[in-house]
Protein backbone atom coordinates (compact mmCIF):
# COMPACT_ATOMS: atom_id res chain seq x y z
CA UNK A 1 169.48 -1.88 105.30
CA UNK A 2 166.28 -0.77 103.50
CA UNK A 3 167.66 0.71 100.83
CA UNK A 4 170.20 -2.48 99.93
CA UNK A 5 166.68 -4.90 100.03
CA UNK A 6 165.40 -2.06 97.41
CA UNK A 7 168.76 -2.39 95.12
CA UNK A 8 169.07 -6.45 95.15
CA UNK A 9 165.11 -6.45 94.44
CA UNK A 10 165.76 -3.84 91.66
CA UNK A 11 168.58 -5.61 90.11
CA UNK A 12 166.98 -8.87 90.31
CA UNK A 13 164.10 -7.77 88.78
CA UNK A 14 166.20 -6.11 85.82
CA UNK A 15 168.50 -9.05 85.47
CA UNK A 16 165.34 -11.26 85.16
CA UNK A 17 164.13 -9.03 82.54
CA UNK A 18 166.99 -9.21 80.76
CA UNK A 19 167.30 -12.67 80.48
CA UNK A 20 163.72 -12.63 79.30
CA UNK A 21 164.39 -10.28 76.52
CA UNK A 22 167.28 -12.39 75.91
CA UNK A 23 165.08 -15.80 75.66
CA UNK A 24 162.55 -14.20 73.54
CA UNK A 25 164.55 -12.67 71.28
CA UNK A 26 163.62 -15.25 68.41
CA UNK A 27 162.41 -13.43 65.20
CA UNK A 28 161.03 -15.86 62.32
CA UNK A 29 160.03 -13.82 59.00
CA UNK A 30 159.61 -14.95 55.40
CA UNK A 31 157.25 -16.03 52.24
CA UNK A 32 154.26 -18.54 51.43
CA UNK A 33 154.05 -19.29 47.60
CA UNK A 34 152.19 -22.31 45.87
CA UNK A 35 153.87 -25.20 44.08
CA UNK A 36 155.32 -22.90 41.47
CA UNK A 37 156.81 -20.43 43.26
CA UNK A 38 153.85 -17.93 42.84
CA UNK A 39 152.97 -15.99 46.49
CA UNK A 40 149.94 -16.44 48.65
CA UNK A 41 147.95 -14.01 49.65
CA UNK A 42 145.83 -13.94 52.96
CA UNK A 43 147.61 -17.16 54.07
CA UNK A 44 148.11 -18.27 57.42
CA UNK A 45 151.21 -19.59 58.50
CA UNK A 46 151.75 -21.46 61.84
CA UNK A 47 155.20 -21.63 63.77
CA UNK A 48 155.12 -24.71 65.85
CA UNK A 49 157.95 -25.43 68.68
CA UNK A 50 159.71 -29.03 67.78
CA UNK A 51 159.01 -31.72 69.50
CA UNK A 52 155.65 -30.93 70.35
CA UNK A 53 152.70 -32.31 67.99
CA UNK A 54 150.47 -30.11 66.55
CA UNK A 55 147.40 -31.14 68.58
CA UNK A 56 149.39 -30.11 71.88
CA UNK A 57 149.30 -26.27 71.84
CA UNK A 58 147.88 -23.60 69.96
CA UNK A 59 150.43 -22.23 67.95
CA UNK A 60 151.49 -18.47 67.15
CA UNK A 61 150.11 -17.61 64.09
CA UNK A 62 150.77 -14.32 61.15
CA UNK A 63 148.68 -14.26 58.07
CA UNK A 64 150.75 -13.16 54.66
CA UNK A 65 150.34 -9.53 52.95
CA UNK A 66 149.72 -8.60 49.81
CA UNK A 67 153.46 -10.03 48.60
CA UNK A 68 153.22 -13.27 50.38
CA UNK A 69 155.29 -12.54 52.98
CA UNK A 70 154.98 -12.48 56.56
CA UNK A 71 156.69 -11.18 60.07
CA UNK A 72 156.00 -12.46 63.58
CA UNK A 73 157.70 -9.84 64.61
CA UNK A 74 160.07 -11.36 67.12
CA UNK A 75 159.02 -12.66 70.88
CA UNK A 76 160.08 -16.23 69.75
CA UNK A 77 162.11 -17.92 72.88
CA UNK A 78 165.73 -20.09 71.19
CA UNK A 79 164.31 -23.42 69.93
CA UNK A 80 163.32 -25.40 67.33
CA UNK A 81 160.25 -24.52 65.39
CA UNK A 82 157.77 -26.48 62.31
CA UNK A 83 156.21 -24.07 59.92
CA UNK A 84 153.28 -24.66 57.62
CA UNK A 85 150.44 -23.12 56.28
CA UNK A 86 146.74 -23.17 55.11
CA UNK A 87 144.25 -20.73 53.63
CA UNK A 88 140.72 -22.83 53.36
CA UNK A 89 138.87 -20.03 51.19
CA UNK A 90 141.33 -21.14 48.44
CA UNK A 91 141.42 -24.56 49.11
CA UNK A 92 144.91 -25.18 50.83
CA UNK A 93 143.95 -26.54 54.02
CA UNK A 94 145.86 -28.24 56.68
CA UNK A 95 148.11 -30.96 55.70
CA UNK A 96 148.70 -32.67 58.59
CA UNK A 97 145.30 -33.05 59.08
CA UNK A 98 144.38 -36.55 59.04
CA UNK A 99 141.35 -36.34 56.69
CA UNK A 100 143.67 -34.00 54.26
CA UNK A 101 147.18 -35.30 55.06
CA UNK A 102 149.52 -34.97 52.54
CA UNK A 103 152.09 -37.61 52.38
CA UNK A 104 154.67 -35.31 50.41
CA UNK A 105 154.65 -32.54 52.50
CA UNK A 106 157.07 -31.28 54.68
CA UNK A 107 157.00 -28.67 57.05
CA UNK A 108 160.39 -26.55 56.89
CA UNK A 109 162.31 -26.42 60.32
CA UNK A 110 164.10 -23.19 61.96
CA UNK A 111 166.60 -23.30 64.70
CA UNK A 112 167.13 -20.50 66.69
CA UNK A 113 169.68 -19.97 69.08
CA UNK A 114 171.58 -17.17 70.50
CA UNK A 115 173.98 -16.85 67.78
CA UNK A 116 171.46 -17.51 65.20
CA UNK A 117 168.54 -15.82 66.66
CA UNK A 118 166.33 -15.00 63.59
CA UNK A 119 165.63 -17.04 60.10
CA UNK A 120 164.00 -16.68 56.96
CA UNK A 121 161.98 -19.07 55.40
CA UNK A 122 160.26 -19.92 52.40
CA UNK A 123 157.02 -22.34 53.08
CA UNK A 124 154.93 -24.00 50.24
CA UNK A 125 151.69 -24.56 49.93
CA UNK A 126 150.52 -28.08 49.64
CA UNK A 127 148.40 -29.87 47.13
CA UNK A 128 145.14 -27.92 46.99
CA UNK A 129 141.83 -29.80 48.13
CA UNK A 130 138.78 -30.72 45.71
CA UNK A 131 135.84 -28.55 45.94
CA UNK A 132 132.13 -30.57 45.66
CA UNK A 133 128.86 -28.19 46.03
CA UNK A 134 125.57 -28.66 45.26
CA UNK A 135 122.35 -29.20 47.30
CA UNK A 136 120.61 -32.40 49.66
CA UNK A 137 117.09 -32.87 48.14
CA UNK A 138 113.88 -35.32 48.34
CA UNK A 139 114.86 -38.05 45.98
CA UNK A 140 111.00 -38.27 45.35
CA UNK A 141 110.13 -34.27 45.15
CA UNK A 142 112.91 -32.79 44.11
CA UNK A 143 112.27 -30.60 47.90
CA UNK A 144 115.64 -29.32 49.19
CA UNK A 145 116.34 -30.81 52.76
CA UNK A 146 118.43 -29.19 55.46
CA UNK A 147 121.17 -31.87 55.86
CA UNK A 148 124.46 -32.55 57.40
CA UNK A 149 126.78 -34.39 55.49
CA UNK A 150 129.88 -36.88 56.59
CA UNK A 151 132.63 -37.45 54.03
CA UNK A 152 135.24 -40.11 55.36
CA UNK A 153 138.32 -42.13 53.87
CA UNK A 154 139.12 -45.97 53.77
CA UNK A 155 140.91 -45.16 57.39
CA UNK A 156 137.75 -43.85 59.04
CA UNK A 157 139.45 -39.74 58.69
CA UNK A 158 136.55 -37.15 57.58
CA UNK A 159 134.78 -34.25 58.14
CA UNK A 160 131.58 -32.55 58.91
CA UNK A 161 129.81 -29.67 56.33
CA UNK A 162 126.36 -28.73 57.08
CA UNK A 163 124.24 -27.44 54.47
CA UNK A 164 122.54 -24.09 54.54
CA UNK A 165 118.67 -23.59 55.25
CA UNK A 166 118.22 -23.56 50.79
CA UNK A 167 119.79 -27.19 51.56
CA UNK A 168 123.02 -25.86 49.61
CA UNK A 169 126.50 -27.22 50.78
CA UNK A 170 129.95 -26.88 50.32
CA UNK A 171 132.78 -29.40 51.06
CA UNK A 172 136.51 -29.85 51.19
CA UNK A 173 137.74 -33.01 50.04
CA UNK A 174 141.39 -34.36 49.72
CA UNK A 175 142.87 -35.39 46.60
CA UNK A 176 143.67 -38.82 45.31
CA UNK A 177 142.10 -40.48 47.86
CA UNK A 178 138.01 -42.56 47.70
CA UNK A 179 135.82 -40.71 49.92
CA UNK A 180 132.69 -41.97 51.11
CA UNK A 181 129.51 -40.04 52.16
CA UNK A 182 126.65 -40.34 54.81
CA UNK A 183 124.19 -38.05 54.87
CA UNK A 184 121.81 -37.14 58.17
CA UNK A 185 118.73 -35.16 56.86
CA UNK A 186 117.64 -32.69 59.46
CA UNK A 187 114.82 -31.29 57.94
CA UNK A 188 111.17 -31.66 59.71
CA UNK A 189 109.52 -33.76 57.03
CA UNK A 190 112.60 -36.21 56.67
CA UNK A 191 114.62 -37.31 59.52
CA UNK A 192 116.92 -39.84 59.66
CA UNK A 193 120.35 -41.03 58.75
CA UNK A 194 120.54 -42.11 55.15
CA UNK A 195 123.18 -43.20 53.13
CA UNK A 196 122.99 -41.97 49.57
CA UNK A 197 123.25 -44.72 46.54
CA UNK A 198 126.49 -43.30 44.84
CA UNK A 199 129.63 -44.17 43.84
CA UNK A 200 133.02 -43.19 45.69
CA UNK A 201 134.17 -40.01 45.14
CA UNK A 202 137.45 -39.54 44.14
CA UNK A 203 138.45 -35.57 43.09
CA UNK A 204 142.16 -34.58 41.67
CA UNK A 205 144.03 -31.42 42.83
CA UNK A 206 142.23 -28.47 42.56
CA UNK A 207 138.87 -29.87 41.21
CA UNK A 208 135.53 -28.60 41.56
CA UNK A 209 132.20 -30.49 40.88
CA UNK A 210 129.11 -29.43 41.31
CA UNK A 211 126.62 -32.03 43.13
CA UNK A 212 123.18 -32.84 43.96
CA UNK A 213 122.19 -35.62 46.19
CA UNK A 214 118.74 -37.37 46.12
CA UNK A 215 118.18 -38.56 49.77
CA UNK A 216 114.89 -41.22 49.63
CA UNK A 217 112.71 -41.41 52.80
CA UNK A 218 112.84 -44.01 55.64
């Protein structure tokens, strides 16, 4: 009687690993290339299970090799999946992002399924984000301040860059849309939230600016 408990716990164990292996067995591979067809490098890509926003789970990622291309390398359970991708150092960050949504882009969509248990995919890169740099400084010195800047849309979306301790920054700004900027100086000799005299920005696909702002003192 001890030795049937062993069996049925020994088959049950390898019937529940087979159906395991069997609802893992999803495999997504494929390529990231920009707009023209040319491949990414270092890019991330993200497989997200349909159904599910992006904001509810962390999903797998892969970055791409030296071709563009990429392999989770299986472990993907028989559903529906979202693909897209980002690499920030080259400006292609996320587009469904509110702040950098892109209202073209669409995420390709795998199925997999026990007769179709792998895909291939192709997924391009979005529109490429503006680039602004440049330094915070004393309107009335010319003294570079340690600041932390706020750029924000007409619908209230943004983000936060802080400038370094030399008061240099670097931001990420969508394209085609009027950004606005606050700035909150956090150096010692000039606190306080001030709100630079400028004009909208507004920065096309892909272009860089380079950009001082004077910050006067409360």
């Amino acid at each position: 009687m001890k030795h049937l408990a062993i069996l049925i716990v020994v088959v049950a164990s390898l019937f529940a690993y087979s159906q395991t292996k069997v609802h893992l067995a999803g495999e997504i591979k494929g390529s990231v290339t920009d707009q023209d067809g040319n491949p990414i490098t270092g890019a991330t890509v993200y497989a997200v299970p349909q159904g599910l926003t992006l904001n509810d789970i962390t999903p797998r990622s892969v970055k791409t090799d030296m071709n563009g291309e990429f392999d989770f390398r299986g472990g993907f359970e028989l559903e529906a999946y979202k693909l897209y991708s980002r690499k920030d150092e080259d400006a292609y960050l996320d587009p469904f992002d509110d702040f950098y949504a892109d209202s073209k882009a669409e995420a390709p969509a795998v199925d997999l399924t026990q007769d179709h248990p792998s895909a291939t995919v192709t997924v391009k890169m979005g529109e490429k984000a503006g680039v602004v740099v440049g330094r915070v400084i004393d309107a009335d010195t010319g003294a570079v301040l340690k600041a932390r800047l706020y750029f924000y849309d007409g619908q209230g979306h943004g983000h936060r860059f802080d400038s370094a301790v030399d008061g240099k920054y670097r931001a990420l700004l969508p394209s085609g849309k009027d950004i606005s900027l606050m700035v909150t100086v956090l150096s010692a000799s000039s606190a306080g939230t001030q709100i630079p005299v400028a004009p909208l920005l507004r920065l096309e696909q892909g272009q860089f600016i380079y950009m001082d702002i004077p910050v006067s003192k409360q």
